[in-house]
Protein backbone atom coordinates (compact mmCIF):
# COMPACT_ATOMS: atom_id res chain seq x y z
CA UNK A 1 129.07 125.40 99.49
CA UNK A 2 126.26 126.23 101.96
CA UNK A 3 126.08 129.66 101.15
CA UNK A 4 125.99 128.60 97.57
CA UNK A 5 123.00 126.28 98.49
CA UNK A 6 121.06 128.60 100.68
CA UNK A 7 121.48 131.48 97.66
CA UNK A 8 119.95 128.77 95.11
CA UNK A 9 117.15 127.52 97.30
CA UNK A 10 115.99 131.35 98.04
CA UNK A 11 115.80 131.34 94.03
CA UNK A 12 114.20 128.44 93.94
CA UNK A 13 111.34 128.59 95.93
CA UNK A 14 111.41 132.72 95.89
CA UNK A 15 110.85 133.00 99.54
CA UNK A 16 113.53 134.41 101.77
CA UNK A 17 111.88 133.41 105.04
CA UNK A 18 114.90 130.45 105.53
CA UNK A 19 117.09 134.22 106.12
CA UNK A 20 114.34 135.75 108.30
CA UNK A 21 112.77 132.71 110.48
CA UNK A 22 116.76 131.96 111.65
CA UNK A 23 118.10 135.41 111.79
CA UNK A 24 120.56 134.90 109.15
CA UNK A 25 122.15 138.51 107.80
CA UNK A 26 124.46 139.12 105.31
CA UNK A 27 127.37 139.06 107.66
CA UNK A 28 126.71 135.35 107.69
CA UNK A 29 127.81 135.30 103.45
CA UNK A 30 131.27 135.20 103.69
CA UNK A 31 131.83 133.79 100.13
CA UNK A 32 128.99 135.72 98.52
CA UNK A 33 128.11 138.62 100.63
CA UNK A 34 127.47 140.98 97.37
CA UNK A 35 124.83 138.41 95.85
CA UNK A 36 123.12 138.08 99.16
CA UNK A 37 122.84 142.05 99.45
CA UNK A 38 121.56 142.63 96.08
CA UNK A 39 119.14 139.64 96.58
CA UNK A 40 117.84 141.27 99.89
CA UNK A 41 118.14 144.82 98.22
CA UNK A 42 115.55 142.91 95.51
CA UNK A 43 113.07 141.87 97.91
CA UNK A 44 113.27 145.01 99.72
CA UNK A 45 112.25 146.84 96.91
CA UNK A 46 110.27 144.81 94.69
CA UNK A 47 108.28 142.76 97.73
CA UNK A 48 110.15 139.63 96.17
CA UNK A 49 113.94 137.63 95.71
CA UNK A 50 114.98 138.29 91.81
CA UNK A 51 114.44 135.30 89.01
CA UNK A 52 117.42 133.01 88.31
CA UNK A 53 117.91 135.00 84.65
CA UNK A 54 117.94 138.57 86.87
CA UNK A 55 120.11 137.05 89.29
CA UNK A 56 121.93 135.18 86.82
CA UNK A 57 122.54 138.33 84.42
CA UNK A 58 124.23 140.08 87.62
CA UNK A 59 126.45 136.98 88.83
CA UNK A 60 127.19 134.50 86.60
CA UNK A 61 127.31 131.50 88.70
CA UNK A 62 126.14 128.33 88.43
CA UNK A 63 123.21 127.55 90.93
CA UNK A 64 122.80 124.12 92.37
CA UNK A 65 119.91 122.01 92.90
CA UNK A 66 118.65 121.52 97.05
CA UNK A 67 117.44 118.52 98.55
CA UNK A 68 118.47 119.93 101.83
CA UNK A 69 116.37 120.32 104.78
CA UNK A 70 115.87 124.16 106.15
CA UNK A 71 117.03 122.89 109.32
CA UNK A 72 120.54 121.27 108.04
CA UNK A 73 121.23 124.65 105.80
CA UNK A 74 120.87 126.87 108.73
CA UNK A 75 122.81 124.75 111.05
CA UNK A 76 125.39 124.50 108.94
CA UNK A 77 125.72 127.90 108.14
CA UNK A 78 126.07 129.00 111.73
CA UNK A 79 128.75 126.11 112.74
CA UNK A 80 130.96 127.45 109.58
CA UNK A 81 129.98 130.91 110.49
CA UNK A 82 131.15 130.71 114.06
CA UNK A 83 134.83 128.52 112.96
CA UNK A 84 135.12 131.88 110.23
CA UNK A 85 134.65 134.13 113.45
CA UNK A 86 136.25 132.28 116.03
CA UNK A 87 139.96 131.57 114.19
CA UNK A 88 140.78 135.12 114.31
CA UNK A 89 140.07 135.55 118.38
CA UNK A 90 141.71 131.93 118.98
CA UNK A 91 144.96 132.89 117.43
CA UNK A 92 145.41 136.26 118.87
CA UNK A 93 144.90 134.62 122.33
CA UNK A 94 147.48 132.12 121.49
CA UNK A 95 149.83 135.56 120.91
CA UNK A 96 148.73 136.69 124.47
CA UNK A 97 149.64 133.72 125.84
CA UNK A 98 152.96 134.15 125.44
CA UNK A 99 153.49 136.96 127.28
CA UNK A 100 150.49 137.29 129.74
CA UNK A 101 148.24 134.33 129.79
CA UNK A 102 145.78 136.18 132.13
CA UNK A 103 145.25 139.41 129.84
CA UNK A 104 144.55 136.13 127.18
CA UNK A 105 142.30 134.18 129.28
CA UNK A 106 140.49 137.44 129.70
CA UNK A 107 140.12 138.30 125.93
CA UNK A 108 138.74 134.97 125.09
CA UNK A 109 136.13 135.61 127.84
CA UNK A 110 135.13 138.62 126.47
CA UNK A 111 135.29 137.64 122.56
CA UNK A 112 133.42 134.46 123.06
CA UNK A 113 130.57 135.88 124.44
CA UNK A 114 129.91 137.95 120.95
CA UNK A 115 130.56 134.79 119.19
CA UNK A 116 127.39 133.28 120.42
CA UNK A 117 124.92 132.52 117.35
CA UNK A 118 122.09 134.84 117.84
CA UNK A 119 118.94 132.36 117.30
CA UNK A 120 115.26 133.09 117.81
CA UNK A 121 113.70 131.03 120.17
CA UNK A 122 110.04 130.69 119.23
CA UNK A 123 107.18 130.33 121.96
CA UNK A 124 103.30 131.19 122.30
CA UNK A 125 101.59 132.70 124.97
CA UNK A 126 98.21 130.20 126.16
CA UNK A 127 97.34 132.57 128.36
CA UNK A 128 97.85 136.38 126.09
CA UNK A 129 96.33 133.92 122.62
CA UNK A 130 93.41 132.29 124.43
CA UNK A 131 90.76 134.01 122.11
CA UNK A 132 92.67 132.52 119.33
CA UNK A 133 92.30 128.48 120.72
CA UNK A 134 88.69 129.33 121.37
CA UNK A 135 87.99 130.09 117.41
CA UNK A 136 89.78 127.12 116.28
CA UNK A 137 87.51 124.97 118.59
CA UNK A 138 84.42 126.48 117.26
CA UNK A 139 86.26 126.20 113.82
CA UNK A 140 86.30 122.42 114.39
CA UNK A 141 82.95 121.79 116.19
CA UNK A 142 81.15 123.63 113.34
CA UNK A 143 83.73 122.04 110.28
CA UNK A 144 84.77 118.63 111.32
CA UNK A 145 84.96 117.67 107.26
CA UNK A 146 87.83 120.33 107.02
CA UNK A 147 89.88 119.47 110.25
CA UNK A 148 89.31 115.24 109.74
CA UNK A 149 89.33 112.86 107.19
CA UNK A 150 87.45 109.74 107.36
CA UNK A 151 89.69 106.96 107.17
CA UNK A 152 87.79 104.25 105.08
CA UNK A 153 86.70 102.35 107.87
CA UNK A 154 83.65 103.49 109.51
CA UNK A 155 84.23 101.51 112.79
CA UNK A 156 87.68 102.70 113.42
CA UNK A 157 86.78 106.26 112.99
CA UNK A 158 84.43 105.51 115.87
CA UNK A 159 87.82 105.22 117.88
CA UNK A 160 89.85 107.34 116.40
CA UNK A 161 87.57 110.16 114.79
CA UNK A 162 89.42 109.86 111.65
CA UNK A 163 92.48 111.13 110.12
CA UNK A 164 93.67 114.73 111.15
CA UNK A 165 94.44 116.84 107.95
CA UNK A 166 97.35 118.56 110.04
CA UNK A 167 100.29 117.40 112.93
CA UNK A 168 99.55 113.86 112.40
CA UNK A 169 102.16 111.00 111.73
CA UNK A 170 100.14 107.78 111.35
CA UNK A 171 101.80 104.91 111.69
CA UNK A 172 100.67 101.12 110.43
CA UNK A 173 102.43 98.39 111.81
CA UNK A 174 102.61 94.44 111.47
CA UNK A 175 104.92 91.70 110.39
CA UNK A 176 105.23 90.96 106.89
CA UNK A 177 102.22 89.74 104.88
CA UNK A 178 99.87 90.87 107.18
CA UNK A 179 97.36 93.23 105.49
CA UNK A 180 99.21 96.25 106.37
CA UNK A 181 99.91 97.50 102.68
CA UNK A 182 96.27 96.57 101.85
CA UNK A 183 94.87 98.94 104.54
CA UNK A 184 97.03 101.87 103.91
CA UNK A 185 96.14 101.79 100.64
CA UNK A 186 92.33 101.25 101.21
CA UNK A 187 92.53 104.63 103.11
CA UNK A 188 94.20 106.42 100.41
CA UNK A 189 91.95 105.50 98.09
CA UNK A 190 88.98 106.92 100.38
CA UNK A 191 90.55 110.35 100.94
CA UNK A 192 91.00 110.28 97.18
CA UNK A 193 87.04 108.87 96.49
CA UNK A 194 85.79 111.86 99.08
CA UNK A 195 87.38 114.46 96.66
CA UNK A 196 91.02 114.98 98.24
CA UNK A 197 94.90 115.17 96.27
CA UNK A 198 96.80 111.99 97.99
CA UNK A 199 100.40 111.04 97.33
CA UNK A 200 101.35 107.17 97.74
CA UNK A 201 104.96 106.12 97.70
CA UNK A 202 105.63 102.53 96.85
CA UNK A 203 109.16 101.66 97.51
CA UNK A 204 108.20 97.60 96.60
CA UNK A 205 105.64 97.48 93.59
CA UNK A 206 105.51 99.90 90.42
CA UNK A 207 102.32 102.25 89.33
CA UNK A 208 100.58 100.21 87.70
CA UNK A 209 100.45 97.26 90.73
CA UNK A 210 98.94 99.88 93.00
CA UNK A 211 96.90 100.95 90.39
CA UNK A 212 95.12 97.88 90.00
CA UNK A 213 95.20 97.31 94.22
CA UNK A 214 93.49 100.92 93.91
CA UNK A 215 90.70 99.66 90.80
CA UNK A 216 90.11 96.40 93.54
CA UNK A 217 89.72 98.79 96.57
CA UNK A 218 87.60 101.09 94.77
CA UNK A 219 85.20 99.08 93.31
CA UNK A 220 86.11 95.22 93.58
CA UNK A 221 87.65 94.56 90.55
CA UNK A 222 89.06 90.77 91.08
CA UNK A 223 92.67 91.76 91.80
CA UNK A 224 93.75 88.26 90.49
CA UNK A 225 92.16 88.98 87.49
CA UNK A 226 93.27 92.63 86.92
CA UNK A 227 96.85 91.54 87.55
CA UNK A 228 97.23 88.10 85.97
CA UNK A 229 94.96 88.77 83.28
CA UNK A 230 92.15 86.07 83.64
CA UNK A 231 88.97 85.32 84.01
CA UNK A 232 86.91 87.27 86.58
CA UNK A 233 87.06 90.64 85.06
CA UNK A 234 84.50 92.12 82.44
CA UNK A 235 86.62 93.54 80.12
CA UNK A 236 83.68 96.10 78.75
CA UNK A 237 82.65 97.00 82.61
CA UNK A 238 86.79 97.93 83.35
CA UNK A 239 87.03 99.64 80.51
CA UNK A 240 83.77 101.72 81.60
CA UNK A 241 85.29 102.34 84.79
CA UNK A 242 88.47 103.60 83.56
CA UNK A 243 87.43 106.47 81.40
CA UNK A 244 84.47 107.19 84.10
CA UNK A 245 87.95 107.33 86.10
CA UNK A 246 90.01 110.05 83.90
CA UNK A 247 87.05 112.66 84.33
CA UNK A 248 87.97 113.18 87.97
CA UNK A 249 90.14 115.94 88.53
CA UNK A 250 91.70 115.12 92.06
CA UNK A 251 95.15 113.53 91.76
CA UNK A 252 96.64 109.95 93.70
CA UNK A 253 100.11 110.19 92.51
CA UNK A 254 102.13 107.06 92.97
CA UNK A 255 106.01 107.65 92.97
CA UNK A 256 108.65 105.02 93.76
CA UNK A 257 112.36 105.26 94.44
CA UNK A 258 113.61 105.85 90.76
CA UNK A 259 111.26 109.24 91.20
CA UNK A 260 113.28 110.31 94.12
CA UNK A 261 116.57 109.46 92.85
CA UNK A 262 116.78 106.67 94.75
CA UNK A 263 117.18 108.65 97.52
CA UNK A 264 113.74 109.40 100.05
CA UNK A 265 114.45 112.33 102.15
CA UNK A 266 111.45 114.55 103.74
CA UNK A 267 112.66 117.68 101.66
CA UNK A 268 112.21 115.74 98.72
CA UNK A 269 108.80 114.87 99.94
CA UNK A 270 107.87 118.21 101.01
CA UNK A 271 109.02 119.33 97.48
CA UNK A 272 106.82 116.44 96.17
CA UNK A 273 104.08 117.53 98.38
CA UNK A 274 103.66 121.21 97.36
CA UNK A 275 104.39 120.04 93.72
CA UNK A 276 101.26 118.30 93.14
CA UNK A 277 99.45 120.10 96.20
CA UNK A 278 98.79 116.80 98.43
CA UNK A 279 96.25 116.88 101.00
CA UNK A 280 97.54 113.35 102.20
CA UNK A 281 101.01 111.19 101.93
CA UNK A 282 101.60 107.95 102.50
CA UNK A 283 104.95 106.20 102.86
CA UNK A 284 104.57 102.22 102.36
CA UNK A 285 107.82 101.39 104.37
CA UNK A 286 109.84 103.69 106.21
CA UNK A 287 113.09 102.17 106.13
CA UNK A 288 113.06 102.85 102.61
CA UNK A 289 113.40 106.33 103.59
CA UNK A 290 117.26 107.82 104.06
CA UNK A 291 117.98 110.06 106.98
CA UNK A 292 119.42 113.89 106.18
CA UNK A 293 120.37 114.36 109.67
CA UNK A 294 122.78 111.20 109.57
CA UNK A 295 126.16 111.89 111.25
CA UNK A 296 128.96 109.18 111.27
CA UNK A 297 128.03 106.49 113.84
CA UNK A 298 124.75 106.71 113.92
CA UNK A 299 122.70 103.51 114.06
CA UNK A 300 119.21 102.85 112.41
CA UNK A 301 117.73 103.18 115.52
CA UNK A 302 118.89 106.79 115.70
CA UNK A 303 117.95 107.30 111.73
CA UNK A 304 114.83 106.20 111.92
CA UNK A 305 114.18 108.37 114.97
CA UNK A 306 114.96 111.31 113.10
CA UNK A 307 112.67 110.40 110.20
CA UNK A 308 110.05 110.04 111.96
CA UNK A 309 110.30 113.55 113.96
CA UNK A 310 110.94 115.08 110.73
CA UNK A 311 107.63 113.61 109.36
CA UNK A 312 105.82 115.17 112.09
CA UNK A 313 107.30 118.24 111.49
CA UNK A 314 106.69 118.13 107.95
CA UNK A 315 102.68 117.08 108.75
CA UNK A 316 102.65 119.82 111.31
CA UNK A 317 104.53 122.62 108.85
CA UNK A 318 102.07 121.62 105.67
CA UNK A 319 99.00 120.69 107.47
CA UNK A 320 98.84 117.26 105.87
CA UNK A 321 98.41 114.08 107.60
CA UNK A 322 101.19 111.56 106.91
CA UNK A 323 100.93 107.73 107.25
CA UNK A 324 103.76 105.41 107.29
CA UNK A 325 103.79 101.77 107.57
CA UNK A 326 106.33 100.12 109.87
CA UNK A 327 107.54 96.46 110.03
CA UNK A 328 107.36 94.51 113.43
CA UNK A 329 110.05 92.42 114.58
CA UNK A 330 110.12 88.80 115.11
CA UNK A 331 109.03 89.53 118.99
CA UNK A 332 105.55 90.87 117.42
CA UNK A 333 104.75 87.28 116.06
CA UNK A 334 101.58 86.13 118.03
CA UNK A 335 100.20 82.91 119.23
CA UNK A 336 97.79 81.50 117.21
CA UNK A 337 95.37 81.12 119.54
CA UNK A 338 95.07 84.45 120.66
CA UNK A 339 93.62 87.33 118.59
CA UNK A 340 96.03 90.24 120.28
CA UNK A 341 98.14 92.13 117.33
CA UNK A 342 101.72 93.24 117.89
CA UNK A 343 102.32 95.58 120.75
CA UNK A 344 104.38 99.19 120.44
CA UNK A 345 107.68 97.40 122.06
CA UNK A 346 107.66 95.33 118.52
CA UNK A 347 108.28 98.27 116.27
CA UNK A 348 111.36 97.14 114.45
CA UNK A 349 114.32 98.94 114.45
CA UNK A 350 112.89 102.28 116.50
CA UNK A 351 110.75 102.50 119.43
CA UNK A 352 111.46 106.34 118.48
CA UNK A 353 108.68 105.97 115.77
CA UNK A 354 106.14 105.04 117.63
CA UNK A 355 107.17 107.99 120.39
CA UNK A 356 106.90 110.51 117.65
CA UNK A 357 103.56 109.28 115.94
CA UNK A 358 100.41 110.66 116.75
CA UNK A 359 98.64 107.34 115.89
CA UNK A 360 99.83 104.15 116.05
CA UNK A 361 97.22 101.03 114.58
CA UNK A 362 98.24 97.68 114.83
CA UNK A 363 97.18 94.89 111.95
CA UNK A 364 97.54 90.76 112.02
CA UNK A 365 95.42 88.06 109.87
CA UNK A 366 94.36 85.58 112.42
CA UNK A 367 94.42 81.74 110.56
CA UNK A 368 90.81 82.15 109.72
CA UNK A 369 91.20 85.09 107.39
CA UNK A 370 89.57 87.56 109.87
CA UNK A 371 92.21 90.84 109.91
CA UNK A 372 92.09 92.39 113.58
CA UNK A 373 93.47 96.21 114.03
CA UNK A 374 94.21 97.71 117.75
CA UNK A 375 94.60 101.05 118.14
CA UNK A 376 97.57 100.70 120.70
CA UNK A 377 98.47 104.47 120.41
CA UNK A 378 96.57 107.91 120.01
CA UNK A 379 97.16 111.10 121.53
CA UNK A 380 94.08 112.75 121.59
CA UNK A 381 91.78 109.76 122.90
CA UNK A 382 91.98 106.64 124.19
CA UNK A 383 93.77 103.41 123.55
CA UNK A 384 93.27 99.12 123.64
CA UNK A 385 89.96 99.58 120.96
CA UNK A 386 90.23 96.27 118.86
CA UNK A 387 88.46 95.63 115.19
CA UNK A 388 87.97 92.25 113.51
CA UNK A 389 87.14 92.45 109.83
CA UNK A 390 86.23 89.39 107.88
CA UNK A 391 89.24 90.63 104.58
CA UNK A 392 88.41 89.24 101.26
CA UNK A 393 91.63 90.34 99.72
CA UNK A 394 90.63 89.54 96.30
CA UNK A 395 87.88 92.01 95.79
CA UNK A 396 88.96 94.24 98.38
CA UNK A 397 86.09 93.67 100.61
CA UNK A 398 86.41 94.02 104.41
CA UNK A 399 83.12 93.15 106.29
CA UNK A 400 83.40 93.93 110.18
CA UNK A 401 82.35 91.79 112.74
CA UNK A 402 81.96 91.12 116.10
CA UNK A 403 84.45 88.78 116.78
CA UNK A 404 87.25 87.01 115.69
CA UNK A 405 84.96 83.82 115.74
CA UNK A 406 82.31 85.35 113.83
CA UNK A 407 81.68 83.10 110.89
CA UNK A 408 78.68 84.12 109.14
CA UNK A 409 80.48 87.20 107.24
CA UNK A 410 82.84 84.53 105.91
CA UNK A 411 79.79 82.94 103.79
CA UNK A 412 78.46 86.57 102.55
CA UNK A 413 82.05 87.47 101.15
CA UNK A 414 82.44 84.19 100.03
CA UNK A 415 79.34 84.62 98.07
CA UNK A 416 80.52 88.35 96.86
CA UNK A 417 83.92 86.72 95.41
CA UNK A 418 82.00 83.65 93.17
CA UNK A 419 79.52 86.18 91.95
CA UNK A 420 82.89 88.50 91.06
CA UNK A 421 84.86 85.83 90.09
CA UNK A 422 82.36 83.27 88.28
CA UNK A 423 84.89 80.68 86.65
CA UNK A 424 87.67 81.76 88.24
CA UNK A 425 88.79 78.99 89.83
CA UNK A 426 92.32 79.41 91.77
CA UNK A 427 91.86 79.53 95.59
CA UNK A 428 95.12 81.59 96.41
CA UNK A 429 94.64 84.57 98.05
CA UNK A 430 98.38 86.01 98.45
CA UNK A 431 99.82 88.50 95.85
C-alpha cells in the first residue's frame, strides 16, 4: 500500500524530491517497480513526473488520496523494504544451521551488513558557508518587514521583536476563559490588516463567529451586537464596512474540523497551507489536532510532543510562522492577589510543547478586567517581560498600562464602549 501511496503523492504534487531527498530507487518498488521506472524515465526526460491521465493511460490503477506525512511514507517504505530483503538471508541461515551453524553465523554477518538502509544524513558546514550567514544578517538588518511580522501589540513586540515569518512555533497558553482565543485572533487579524494571507483554524466556533470576533478586532464593532443582533451596531456603517471589506484581495481563511475531515494532521495543514498560499497559521487548540506518528501505547503526552515538533518542522520547511494555543492545567490557576500568569510547568498534557516552541506567551484576566501576558519563553531574547492591558472585550479594545492597578484606562474604555454601544444596556462581558 505504501508504494501505492508514495506513486500517487509523486502525481499529486508532481515533485519527485520525496524519491531523491531519502534515497529511495526503484529497487525499493517491489509491487510496482515498472510504474516507478517509467515515472522516473518521465522526469528524466521531460524535466517533470507524468499527469495522472499519462500515467493513468499506461497503468490503469486506481490512485489514492495522501494525508501522509513525507516522513511516515519513507519510513515505512524502508522497514517493509528491509523485512522483503531480509526473509530471504534469514531463512537460508536457518538451512546453514543445520549443518554448520558457524558457516551460518558468518553469512548473516556478512548479509546484514548490505541490508543496512542507505539514508542521507544531512549537515551544514558554519565554518565552509559563513559568507552565506553573513548575507542573511544584512538581509535582515536592511528588511526587518520581510523576516518579522508585527504582532498587533506594539508593546510586546518591544520584547519579542515580533512574529518570525519562518522556524517559529508560537505558543499561547492559559486556563480556560482567559483571553487567550481573543489574542490569537487579534494577531491574525493584524498580519491580515498589514497586507499578509493568514489561515485560522477554529476547532470550537464556526466562520461566521470568528468572523464577527474578526469585524470587533478590526474596527470595534460591538461584538454583542454583531452576534446577538441588538442594539449597538449601525446597521448602514457595517454594511459600509463589509463591502469596503470584499475589495481586499489578501485571504484569512477560517476552516474547522468538518474541513479536515474531522481529522487535523500537519500534512493536511501543509496541504491547506500551500493551497491558499498562507503566510501565517494559527491553530486555536492543539489537542484538537490528531497525531500521524501515533504508535499503539502512546500517551497524549507523547502525541502532543510529536505535534508540536512536527509544527516546527512544518514552520521551518514553509517559512511560515505557526501559533497554537495551549490549555493550562488546574496547577496554572493563580492567586488572586497576585498578578503572575501560569508558568511553563502548567502546560497541560505536554511539557514537550513548550520544549519545541520557539515562543511561549502566557495570558490571565486578573478580577479587575486588566489581561496580563508574560513572555515566559523565547529563544532568541530574553524572558520574565510582563504586559498589563486594560481588555474591553466587547469592542475589542486593549489599552496598555502600567500596572495591574492602573485604573484610569478603565474610565477611557469605559467611555469608548457607551459611545459604541449607546442603549445597549447588558453588562455581560463573556461570549
Amino acid at each position: 500500500m505504501v508504494e501505492l501511496q508514495i506513486i500517487s503523492k509523486i502525481l499529486q504534487t508532481q515533485n519527485i524530491a520525496i524519491l531523491e531527498d531519502n534515497l529511495l530507487t526503484e529497487e525499493y518498488f517491489v509491487e510496482y517497480g515498472d510504474e516507478i521506472r517509467f515515472i522516473l524515465d518521465h522526469n528524466k526526460k521531460y524535466g517533470t513526473p507524468p499527469d495522472k491521465a499519462t500515467f493513468i493511460s499506461r497503468f490503469p490503477i486506481e490512485l489514492v488520496e495522501v494525508a501522509e506525512s513525507d516522513k511516515y511514507l519513507v519510513d515505512t517504505i524502508r522497514e517493509e523494504y528491509t523485512y522483503y530483503r531480509s526473509t530471504p538471508v534469514l531463512q537460508h541461515a536457518a538451512e546453514l544451521l543445520k549443518t554448520d551453524s558457524n558457516a551460518a553465523v558468518e553469512y548473516m554477518i556478512n548479509a546484514l551488513r548490505d541490508l543496512h538502509p542507505d539514508y542521507r544524513l544531512g549537515g551544514t558546514d558554519i565554518i565552509k558557508d559563513a559568507n552565506e550567514r553573513y548575507e542573511q544578517f544584512v538581509e535582515r538588518r536592511q528588511h526587518q518587514d520581510e523576516w518579522f511580522f508585527t504582532s498587533g501589540f506594539e508593546e510586546l513586540d518591544t520584547l519579542i521583536h515580533g512574529i518570525q515569518r519562518g522556524e517559529e512555533l508560537f505558543v499561547l497558553f492559559a486556563r480556560t476563559n482567559q483571553g487567550k482565543s481573543w489574542v490569537l485572533e487579534k494577531m491574525c487579524a493584524h498580519v491580515w490588516q498589514i497586507g499578509f494571507n493568514v489561515g485560522y483554524i477554529s476547532p470550537e466556533m464556526g466562520a461566521n463567529s470568528i468572523g464577527y470576533r474578526f469585524d470587533t478586532l478590526h474596527k470595534n464593532f460591538s461584538n454583542k451586537g454583531l452576534m446577538w443582533g441588538k442594539d449597538g451596531v449601525d446597521e448602514e456603517k457595517y454594511k459600509e464596512y463589509i463591502q469596503e471589506l470584499a475589495q481586499h484581495n489578501n485571504k484569512f481563511i477560517v476552516a474547522t474540523p468538518d474541513d479536515f475531515d474531522k481529522k487535523i494532521t500537519v500534512s493536511k495543514l501543509k496541504n491547506w497551507v500551500q493551497q491558499y498560499k498562507l503566510d501565517l497559521v494559527a491553530v486555536d487548540g492543539i489537542t484538537y489536532m490528531s497525531d500521524e506518528r501515533y504508535k499503539r501505547g502512546d500517551n497524549k503526552t507523547t502525541s502532543l510532543t510529536n505535534i508540536s515538533e512536527d509544527l516546527m518542522s512544518l514552520s521551518m520547511e514553509l517559512q511560515i510562522p505557526i501559533l497554537i494555543v495551549v490549555q493550562a492545567n488546574r496547577g496554572g490557576v493563580v492567586d488572586d492577589h497576585s498578578d503572575n500568569a501560569p508558568e511553563l510547568e502548567n502546560i497541560r498534557d505536554s511539557d514537550g510543547i513548550a520544549h519545541n516552541a520557539s515562543k511561549v506567551l502566557s495570558i490571565r484576566q486578573l478580577k479587575n478586567g486588566i489581561l496580563v501576558m508574560e513572555v515566559k519563553k523565547q529563544r532568541f531574547g530574553s524572558v520574565g517581560g510582563k504586559l498589563y492591558y486594560n481588555w474591553n472585550i466587547d469592542i475589542g479594545d486593549f489599552q496598555n498600562v502600567t500596572s495591574y492597578e492602573d485604573s484610569e484606562p478603565v474610565e477611557k474604555t469605559e467611555r469608548k464602549t457607551r459611545e459604541s454601544r449607546k442603549q445597549y444596556k447588558d453588562k455581560e462581558d463573556v461570549f
